[in-house]
PDB file of N, CA and C in Angstrom:
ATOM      1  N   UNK A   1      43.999  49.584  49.763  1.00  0.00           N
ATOM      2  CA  UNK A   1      44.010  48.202  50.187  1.00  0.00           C
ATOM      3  C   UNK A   1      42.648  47.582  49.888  1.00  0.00           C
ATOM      4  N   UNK A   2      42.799  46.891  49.458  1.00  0.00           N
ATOM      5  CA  UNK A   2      41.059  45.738  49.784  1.00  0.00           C
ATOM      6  C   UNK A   2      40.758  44.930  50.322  1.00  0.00           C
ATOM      7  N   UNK A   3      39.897  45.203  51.207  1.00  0.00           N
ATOM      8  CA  UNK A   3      38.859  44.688  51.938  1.00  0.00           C
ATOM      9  C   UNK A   3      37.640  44.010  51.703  1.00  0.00           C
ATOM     10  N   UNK A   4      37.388  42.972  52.658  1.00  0.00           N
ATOM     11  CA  UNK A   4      36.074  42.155  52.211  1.00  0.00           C
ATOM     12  C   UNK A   4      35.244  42.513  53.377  1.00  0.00           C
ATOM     13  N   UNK A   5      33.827  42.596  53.305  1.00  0.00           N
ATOM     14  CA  UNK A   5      33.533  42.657  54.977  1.00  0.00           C
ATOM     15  C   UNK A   5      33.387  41.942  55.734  1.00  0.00           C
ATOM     16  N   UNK A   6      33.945  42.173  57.021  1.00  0.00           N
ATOM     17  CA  UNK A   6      34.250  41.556  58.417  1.00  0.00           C
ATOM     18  C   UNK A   6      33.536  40.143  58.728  1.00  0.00           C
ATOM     19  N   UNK A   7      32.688  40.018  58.176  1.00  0.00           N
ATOM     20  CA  UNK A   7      31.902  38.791  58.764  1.00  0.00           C
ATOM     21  C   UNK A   7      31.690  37.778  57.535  1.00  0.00           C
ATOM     22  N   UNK A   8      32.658  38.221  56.482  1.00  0.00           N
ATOM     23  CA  UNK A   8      32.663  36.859  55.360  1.00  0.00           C
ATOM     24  C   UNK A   8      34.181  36.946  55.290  1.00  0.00           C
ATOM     25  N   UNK A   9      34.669  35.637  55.137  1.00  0.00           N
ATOM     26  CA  UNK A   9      36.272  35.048  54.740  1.00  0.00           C
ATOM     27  C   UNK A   9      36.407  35.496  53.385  1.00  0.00           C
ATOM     28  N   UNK A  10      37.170  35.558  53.236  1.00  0.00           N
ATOM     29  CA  UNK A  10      37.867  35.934  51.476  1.00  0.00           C
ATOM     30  C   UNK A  10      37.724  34.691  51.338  1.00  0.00           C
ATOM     31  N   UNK A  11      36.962  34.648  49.913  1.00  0.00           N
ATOM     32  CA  UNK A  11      36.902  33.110  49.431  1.00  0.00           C
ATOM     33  C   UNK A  11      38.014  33.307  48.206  1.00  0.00           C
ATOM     34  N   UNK A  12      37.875  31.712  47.818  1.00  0.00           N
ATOM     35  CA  UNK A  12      39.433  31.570  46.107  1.00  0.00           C
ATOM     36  C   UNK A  12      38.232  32.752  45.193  1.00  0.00           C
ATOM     37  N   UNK A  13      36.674  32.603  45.071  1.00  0.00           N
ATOM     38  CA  UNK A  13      36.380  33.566  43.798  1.00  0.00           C
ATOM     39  C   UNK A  13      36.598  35.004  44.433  1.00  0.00           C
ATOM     40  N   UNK A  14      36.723  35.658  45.589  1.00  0.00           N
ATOM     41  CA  UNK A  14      37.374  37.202  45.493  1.00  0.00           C
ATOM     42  C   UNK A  14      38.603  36.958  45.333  1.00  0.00           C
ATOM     43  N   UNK A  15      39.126  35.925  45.544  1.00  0.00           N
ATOM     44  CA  UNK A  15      40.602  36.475  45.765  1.00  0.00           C
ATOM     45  C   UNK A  15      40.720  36.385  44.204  1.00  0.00           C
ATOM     46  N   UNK A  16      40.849  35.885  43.234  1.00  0.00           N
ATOM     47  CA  UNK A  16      40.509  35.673  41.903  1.00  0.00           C
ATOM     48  C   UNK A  16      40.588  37.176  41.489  1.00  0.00           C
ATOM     49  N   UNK A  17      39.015  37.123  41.667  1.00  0.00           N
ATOM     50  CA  UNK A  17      38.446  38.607  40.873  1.00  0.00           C
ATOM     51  C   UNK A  17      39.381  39.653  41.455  1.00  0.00           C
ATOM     52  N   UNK A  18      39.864  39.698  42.621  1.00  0.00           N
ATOM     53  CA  UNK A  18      40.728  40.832  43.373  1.00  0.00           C
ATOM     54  C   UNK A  18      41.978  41.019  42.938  1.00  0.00           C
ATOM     55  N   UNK A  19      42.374  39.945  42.371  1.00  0.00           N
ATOM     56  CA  UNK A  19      43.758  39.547  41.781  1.00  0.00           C
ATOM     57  C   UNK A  19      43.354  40.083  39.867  1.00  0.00           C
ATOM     58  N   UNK A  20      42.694  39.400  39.289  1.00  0.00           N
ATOM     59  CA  UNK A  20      42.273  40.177  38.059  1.00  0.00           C
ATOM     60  C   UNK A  20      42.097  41.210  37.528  1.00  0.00           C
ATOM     61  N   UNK A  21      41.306  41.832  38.873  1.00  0.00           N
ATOM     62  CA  UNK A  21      41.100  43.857  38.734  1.00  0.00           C
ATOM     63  C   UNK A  21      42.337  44.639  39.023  1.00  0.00           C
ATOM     64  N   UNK A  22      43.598  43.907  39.938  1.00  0.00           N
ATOM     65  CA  UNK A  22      44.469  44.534  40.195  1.00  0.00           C
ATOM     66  C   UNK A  22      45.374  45.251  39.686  1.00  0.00           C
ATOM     67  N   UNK A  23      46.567  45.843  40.019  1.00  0.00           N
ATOM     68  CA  UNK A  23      47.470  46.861  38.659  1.00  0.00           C
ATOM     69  C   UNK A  23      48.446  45.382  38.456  1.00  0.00           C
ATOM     70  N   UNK A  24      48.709  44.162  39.183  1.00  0.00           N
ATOM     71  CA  UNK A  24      49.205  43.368  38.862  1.00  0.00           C
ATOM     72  C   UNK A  24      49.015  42.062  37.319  1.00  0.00           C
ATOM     73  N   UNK A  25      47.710  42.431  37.261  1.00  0.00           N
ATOM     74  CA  UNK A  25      47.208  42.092  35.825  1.00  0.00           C
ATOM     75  C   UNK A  25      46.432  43.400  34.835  1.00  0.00           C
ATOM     76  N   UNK A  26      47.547  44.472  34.762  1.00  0.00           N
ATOM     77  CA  UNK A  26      47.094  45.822  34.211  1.00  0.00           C
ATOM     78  C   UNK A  26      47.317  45.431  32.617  1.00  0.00           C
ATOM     79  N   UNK A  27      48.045  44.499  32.445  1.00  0.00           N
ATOM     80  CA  UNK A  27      48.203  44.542  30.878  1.00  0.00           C
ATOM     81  C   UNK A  27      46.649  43.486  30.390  1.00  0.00           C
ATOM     82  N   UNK A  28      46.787  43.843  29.428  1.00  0.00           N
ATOM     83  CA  UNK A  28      45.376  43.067  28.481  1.00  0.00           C
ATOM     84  C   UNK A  28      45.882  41.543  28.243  1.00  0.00           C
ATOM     85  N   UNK A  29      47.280  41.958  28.317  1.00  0.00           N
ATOM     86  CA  UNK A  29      47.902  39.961  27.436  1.00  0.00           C
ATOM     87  C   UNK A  29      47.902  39.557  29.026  1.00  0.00           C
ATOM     88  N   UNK A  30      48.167  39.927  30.191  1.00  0.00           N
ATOM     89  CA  UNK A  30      48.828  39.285  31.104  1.00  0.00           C
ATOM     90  C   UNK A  30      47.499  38.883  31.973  1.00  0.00           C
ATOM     91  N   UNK A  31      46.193  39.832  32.136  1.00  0.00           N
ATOM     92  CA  UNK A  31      45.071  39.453  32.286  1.00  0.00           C
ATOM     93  C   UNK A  31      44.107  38.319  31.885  1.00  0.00           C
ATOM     94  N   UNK A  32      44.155  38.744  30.590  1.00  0.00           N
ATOM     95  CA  UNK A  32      43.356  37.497  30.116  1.00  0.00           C
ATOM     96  C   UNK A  32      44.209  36.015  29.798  1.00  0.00           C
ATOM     97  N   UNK A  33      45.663  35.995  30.182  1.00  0.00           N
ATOM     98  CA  UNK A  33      46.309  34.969  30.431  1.00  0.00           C
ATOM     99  C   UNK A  33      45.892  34.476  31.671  1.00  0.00           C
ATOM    100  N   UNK A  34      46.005  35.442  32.740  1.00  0.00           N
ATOM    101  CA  UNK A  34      45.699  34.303  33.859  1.00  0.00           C
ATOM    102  C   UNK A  34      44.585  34.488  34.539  1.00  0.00           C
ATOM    103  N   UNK A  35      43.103  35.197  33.142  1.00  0.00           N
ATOM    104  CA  UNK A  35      41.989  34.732  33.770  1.00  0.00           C
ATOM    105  C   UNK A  35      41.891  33.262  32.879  1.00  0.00           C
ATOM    106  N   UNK A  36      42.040  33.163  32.059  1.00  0.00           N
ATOM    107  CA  UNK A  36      42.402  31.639  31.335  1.00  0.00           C
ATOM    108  C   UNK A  36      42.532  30.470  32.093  1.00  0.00           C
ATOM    109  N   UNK A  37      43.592  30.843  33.015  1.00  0.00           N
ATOM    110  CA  UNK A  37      43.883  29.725  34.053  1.00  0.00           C
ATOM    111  C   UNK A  37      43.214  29.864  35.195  1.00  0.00           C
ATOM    112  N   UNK A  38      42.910  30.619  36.077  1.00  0.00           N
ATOM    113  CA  UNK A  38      42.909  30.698  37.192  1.00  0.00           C
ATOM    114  C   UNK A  38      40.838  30.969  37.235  1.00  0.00           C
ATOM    115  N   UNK A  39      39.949  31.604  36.540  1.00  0.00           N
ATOM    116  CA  UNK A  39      38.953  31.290  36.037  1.00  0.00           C
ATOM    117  C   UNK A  39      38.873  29.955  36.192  1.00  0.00           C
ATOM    118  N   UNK A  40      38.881  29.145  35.433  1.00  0.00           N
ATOM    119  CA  UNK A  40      38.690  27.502  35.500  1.00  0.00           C
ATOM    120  C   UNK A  40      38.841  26.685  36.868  1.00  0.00           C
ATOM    121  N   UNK A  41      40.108  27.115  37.085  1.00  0.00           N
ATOM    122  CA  UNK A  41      40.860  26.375  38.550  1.00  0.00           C
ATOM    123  C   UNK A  41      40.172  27.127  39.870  1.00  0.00           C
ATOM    124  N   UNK A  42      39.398  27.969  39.295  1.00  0.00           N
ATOM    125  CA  UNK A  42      38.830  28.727  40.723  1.00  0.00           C
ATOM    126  C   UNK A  42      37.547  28.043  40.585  1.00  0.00           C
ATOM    127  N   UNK A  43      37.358  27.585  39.641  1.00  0.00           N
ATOM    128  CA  UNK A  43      35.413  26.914  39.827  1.00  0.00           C
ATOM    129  C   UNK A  43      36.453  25.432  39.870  1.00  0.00           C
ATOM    130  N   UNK A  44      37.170  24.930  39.807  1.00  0.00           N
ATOM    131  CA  UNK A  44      37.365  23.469  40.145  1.00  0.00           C
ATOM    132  C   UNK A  44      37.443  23.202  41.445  1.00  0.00           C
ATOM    133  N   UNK A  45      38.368  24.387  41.830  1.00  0.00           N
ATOM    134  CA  UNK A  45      38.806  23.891  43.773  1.00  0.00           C
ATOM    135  C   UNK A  45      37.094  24.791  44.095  1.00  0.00           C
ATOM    136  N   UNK A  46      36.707  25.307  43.970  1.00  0.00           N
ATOM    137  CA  UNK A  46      35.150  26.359  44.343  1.00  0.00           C
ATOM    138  C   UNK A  46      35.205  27.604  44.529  1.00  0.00           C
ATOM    139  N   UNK A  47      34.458  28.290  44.501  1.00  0.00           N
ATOM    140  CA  UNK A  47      34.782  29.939  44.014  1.00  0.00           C
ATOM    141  C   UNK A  47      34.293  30.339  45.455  1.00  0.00           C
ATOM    142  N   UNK A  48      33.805  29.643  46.506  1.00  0.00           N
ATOM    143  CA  UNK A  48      32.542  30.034  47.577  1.00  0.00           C
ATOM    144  C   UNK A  48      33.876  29.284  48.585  1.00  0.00           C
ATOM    145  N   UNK A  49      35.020  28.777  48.616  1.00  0.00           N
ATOM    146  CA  UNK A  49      35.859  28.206  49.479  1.00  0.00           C
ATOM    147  C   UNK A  49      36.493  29.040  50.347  1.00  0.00           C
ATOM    148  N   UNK A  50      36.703  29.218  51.116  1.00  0.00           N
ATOM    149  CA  UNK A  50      37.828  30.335  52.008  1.00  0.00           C
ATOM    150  C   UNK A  50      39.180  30.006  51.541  1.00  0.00           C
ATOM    151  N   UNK A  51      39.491  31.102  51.328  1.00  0.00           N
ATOM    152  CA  UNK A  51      40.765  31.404  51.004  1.00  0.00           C
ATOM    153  C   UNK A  51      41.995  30.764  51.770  1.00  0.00           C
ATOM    154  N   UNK A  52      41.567  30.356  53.363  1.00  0.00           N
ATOM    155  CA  UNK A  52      41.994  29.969  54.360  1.00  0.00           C
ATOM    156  C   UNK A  52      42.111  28.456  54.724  1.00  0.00           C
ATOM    157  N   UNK A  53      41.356  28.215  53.968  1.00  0.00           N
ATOM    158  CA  UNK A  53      41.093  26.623  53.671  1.00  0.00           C
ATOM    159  C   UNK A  53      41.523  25.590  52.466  1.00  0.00           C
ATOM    160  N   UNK A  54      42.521  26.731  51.468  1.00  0.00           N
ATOM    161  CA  UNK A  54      43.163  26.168  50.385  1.00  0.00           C
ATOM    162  C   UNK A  54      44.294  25.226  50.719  1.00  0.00           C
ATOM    163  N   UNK A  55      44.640  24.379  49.971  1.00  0.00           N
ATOM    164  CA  UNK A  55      45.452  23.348  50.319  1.00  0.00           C
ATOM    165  C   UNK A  55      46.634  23.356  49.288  1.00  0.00           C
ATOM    166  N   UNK A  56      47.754  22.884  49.213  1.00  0.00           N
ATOM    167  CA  UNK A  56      48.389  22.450  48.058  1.00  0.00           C
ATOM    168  C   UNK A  56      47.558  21.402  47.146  1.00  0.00           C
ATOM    169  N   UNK A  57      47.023  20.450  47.793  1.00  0.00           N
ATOM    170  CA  UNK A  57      46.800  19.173  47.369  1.00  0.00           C
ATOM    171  C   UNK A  57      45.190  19.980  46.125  1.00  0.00           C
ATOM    172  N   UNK A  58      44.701  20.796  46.930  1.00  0.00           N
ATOM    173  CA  UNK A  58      43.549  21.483  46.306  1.00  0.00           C
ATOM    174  C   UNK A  58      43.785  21.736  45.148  1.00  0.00           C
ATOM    175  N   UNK A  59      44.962  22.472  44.819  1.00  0.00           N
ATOM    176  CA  UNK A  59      45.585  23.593  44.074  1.00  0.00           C
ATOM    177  C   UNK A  59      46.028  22.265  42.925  1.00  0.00           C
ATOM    178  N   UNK A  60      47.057  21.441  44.012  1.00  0.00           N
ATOM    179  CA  UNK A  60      47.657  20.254  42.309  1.00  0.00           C
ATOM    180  C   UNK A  60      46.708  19.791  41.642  1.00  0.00           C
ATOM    181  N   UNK A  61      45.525  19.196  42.564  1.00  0.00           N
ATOM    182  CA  UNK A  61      44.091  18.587  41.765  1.00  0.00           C
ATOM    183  C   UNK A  61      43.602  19.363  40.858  1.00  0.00           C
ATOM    184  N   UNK A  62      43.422  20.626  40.898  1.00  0.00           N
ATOM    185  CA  UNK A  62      43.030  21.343  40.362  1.00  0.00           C
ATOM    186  C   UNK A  62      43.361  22.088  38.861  1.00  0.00           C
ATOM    187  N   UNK A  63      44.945  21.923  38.938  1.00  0.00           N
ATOM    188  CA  UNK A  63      45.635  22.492  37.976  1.00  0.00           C
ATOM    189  C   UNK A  63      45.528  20.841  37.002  1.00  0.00           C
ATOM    190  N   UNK A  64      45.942  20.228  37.530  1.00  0.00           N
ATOM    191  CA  UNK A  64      46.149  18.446  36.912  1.00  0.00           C
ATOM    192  C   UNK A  64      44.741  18.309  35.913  1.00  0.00           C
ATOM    193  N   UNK A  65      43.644  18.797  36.624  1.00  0.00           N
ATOM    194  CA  UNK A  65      42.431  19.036  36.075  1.00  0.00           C
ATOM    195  C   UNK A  65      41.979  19.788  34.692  1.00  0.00           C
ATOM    196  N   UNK A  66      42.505  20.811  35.394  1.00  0.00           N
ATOM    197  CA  UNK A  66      42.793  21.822  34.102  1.00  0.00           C
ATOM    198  C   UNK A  66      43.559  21.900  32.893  1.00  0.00           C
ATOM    199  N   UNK A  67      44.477  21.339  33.284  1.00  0.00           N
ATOM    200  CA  UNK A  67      45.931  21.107  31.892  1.00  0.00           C
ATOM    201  C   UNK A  67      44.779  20.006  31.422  1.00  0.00           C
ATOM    202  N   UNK A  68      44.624  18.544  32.031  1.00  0.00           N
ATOM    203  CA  UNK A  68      43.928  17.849  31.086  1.00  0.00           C
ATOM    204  C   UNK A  68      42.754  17.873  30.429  1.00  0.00           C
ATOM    205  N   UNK A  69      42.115  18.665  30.697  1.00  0.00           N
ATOM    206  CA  UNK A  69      40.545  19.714  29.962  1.00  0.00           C
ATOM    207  C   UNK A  69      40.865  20.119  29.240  1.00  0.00           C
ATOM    208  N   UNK A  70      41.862  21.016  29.376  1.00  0.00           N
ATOM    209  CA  UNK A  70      41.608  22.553  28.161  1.00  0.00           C
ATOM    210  C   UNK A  70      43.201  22.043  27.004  1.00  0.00           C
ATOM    211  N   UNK A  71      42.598  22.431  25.777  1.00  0.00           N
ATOM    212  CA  UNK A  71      43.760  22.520  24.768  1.00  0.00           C
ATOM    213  C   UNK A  71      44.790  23.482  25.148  1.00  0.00           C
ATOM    214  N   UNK A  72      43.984  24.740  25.409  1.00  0.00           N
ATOM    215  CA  UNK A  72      44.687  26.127  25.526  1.00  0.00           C
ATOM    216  C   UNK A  72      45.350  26.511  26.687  1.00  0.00           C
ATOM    217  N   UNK A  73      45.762  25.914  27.553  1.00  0.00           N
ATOM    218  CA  UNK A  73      46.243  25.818  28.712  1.00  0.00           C
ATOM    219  C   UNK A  73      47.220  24.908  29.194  1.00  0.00           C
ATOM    220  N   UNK A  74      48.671  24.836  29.065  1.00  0.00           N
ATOM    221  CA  UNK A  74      49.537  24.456  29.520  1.00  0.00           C
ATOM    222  C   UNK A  74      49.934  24.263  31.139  1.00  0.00           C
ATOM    223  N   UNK A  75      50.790  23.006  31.638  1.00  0.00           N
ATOM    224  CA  UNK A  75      50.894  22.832  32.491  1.00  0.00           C
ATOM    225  C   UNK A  75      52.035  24.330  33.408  1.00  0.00           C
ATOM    226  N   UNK A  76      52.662  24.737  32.344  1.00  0.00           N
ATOM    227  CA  UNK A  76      53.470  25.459  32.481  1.00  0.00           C
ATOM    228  C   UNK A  76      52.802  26.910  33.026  1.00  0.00           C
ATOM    229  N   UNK A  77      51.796  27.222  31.915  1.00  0.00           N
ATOM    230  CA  UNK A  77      51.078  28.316  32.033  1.00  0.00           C
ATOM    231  C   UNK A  77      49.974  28.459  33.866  1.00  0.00           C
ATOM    232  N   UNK A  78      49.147  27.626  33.607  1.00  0.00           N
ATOM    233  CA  UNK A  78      48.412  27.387  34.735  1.00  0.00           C
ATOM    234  C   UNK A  78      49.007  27.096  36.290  1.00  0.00           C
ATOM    235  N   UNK A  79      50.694  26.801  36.218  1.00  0.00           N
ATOM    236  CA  UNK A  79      51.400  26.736  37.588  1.00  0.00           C
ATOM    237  C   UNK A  79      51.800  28.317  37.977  1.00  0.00           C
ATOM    238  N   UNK A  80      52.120  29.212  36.460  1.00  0.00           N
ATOM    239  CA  UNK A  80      52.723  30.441  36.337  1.00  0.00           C
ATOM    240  C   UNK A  80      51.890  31.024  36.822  1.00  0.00           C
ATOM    241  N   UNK A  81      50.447  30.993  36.888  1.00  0.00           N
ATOM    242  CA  UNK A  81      49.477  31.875  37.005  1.00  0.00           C
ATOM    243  C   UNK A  81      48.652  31.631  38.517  1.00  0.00           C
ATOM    244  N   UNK A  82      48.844  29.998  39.002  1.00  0.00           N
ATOM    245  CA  UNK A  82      49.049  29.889  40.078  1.00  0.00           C
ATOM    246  C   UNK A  82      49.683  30.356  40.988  1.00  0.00           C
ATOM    247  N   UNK A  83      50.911  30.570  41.099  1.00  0.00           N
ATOM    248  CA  UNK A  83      52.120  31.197  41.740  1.00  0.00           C
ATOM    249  C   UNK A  83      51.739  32.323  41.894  1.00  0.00           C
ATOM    250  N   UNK A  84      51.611  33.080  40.460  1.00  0.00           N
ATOM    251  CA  UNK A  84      51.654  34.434  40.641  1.00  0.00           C
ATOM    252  C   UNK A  84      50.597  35.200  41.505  1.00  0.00           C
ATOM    253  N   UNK A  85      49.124  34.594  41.249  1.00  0.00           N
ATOM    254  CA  UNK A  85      48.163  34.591  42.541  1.00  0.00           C
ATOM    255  C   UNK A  85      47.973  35.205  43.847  1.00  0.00           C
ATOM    256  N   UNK A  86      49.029  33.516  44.076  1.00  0.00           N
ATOM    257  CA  UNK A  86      48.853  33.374  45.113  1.00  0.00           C
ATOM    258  C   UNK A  86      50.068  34.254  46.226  1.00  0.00           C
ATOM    259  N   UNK A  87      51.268  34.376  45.239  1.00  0.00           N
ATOM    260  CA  UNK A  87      52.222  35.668  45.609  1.00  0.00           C
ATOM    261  C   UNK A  87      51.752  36.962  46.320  1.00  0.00           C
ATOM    262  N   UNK A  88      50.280  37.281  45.160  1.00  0.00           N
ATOM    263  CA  UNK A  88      49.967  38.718  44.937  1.00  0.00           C
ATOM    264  C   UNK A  88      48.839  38.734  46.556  1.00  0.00           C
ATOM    265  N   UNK A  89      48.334  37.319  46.964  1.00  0.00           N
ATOM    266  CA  UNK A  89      47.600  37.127  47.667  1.00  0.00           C
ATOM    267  C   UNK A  89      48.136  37.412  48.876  1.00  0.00           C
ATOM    268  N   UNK A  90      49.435  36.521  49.385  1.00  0.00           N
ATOM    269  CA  UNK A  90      49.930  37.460  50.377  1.00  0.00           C
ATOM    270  C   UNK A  90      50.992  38.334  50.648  1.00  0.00           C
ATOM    271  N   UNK A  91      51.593  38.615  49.302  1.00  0.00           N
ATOM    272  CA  UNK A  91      52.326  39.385  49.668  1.00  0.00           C
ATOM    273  C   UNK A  91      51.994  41.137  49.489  1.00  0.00           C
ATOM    274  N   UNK A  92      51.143  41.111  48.607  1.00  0.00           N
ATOM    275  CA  UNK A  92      50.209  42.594  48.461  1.00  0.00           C
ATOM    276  C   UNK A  92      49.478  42.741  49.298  1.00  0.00           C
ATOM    277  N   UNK A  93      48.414  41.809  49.674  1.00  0.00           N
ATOM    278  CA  UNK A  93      47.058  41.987  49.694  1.00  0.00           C
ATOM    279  C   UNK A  93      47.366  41.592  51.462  1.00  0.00           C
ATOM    280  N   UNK A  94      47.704  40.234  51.619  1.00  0.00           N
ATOM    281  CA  UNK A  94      48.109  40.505  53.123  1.00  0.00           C
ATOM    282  C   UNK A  94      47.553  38.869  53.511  1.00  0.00           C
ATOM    283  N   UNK A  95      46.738  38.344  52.537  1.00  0.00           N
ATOM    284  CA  UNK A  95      45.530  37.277  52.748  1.00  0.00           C
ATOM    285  C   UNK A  95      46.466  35.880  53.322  1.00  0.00           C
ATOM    286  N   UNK A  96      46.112  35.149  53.868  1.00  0.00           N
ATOM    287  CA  UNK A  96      46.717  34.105  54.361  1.00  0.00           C
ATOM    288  C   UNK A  96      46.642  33.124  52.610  1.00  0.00           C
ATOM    289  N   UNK A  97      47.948  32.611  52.656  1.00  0.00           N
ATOM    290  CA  UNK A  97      47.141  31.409  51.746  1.00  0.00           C
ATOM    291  C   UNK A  97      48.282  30.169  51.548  1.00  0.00           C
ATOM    292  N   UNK A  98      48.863  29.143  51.098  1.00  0.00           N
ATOM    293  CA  UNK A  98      49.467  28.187  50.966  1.00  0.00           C
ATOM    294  C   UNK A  98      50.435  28.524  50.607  1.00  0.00           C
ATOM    295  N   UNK A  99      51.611  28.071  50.963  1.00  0.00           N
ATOM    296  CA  UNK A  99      52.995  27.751  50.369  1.00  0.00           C
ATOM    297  C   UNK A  99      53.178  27.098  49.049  1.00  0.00           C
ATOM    298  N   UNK A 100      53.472  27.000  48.198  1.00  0.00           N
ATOM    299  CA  UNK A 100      53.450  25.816  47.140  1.00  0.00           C
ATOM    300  C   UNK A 100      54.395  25.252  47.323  1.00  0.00           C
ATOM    301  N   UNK A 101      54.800  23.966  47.064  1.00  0.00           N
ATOM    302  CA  UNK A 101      55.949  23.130  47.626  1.00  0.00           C
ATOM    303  C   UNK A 101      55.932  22.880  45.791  1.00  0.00           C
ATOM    304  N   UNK A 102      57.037  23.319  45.095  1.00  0.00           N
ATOM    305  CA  UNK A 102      57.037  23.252  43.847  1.00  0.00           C
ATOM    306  C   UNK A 102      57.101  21.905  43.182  1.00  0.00           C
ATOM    307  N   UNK A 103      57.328  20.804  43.555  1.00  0.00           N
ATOM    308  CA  UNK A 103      57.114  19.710  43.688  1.00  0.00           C
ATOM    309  C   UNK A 103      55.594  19.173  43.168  1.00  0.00           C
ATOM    310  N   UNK A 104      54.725  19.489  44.021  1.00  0.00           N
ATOM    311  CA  UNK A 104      53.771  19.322  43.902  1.00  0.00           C
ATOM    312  C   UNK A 104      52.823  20.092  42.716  1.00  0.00           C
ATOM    313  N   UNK A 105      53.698  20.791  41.733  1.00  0.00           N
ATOM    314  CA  UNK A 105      53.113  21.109  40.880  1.00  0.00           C
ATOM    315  C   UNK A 105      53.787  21.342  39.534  1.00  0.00           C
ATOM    316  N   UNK A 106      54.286  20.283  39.503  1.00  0.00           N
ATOM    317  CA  UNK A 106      55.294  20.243  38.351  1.00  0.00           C
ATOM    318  C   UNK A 106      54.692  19.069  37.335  1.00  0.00           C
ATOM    319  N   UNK A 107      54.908  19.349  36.170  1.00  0.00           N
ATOM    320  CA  UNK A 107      53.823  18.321  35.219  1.00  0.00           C
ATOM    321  C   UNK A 107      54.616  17.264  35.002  1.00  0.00           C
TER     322      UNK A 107
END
């Protein structure tokens, strides 16, 4: 299991990096796909944020941000890699984190 220690919140940059190192991004294509996305969108919403303090509204700004920056990054891609995240966030890992209301992140 992983652990952060006791007296700091899991911020979006561990949960990131925790999600990256995991066997859930074990392949090379599926890794550097959603450090692509989620890299970027983790320094947009802040890498130093609590994990606990993420919002939807955080997350749409963020992605909306990103699709319109980068060539290489689809709206499609960057929701996929969102999701998948934030899945791995609590449903592996245990971490509190947002619902996505799919709505709110549809291009």
């Amino acid at each position: 299991m992983i652990t952060t220690p006791p007296f700091r919140p899991v911020t979006v940059g561990d949960a990131v990096v925790a999600y990256l190192t995991s066997t859930a991004c074990r392949h090379l294509h599926t890794r550097r796909e959603r450090a692509g996305a989620l890299g970027p969108l983790a320094d947009q919403i802040g890498i130093d944020l609590p994990l606990t303090e993420l919002n939807c509204r955080d997350i749409s700004a963020a992605v909306s941000a990103l699709v319109a920056t980068s060539e290489r990054i689809d709206h499609h891609r960057a929701r996929a890699a969102v999701e998948h995240w934030l899945q791995w966030c609590s449903s592996t890992v245990g971490w509190p984190t947002p619902t996505l209301d799919h709505l709110s992140l549809q291009g």
